[in-house]
Protein backbone atom coordinates (compact mmCIF):
# COMPACT_ATOMS: atom_id res chain seq x y z
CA UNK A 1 135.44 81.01 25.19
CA UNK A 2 136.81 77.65 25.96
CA UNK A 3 136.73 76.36 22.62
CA UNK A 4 138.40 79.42 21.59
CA UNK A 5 141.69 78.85 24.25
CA UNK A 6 141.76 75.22 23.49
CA UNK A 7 142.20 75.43 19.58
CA UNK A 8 144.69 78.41 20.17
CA UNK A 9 146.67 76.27 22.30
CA UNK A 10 145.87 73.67 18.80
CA UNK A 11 148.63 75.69 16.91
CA UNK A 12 152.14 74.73 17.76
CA UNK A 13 155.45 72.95 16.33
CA UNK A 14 155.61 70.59 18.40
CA UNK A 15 153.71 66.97 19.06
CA UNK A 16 151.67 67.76 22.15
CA UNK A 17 148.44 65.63 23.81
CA UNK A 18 145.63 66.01 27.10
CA UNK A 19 146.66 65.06 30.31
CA UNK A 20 143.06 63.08 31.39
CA UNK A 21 142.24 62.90 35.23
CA UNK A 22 138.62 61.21 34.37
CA UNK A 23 137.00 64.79 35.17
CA UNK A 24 135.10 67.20 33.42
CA UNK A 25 137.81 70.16 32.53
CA UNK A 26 139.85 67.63 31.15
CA UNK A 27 137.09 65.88 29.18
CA UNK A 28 135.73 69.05 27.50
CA UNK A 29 139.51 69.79 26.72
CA UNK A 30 140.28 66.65 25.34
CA UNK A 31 136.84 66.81 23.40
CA UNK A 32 137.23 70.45 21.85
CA UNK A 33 140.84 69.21 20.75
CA UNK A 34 139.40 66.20 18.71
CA UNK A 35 137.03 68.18 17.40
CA UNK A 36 139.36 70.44 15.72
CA UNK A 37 142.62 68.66 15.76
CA UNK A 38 142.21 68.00 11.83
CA UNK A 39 142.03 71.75 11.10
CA UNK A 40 145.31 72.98 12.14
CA UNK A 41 148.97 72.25 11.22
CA UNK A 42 149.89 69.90 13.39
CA UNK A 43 147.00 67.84 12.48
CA UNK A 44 148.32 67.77 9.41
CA UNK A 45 151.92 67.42 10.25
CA UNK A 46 151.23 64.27 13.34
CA UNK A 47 148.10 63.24 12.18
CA UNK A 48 144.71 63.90 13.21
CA UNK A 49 144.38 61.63 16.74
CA UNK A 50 144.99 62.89 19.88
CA UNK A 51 147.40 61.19 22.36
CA UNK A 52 146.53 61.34 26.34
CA UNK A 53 148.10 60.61 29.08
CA UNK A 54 146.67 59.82 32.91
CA UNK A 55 148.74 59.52 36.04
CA UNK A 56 147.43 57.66 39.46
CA UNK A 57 147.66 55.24 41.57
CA UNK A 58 146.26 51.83 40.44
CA UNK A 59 143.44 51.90 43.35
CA UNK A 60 142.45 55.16 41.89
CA UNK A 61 139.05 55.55 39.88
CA UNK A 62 141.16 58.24 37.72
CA UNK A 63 141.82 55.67 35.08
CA UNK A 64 138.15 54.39 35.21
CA UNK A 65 137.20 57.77 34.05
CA UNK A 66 139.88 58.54 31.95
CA UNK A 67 139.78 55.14 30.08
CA UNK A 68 135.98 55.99 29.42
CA UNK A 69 136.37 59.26 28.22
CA UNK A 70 139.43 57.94 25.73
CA UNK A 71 136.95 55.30 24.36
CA UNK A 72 134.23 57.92 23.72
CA UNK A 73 136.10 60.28 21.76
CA UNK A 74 138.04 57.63 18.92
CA UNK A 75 140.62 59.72 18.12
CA UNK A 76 142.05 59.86 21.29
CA UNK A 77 145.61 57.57 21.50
């Protein structure tokens, strides 16, 4: 069911990416979307990796996380 809503969210016009706060409804959102990012149109059109984006404060673990999880999945800009 969540695989489903993430790769129907996949087919736009428009560039889009994963907001990643280091946690795991982000991670499995970011991870369906590389999985299937190639498939659709706008992997076609803006190429096939996936740009993310985190926002915290610099004492904050949330870019630990998010760094780790960006670094796992390759595609991920």
């Amino acid at each position: 069911m969540v695989e489903q809503a993430v790769i129907k969210r996949l087919m736009t016009d428009v560039p889009f990416g994963v907001l990643l706060s280091g946690g795991l409804d982000s991670s499995l959102v970011a991870s369906v979307a590389c999985r299937h990012i190639g498939e659709t149109k706008a992997g076609v059109q803006w190429g096939t990796r996936l740009h993310s984006f985190c926002v915290g404060l610099k004492v904050s673990c949330v870019f630990v996380y998010a760094t780790i999880i960006k670094y796992t999945y390759l595609n991920i800009i």
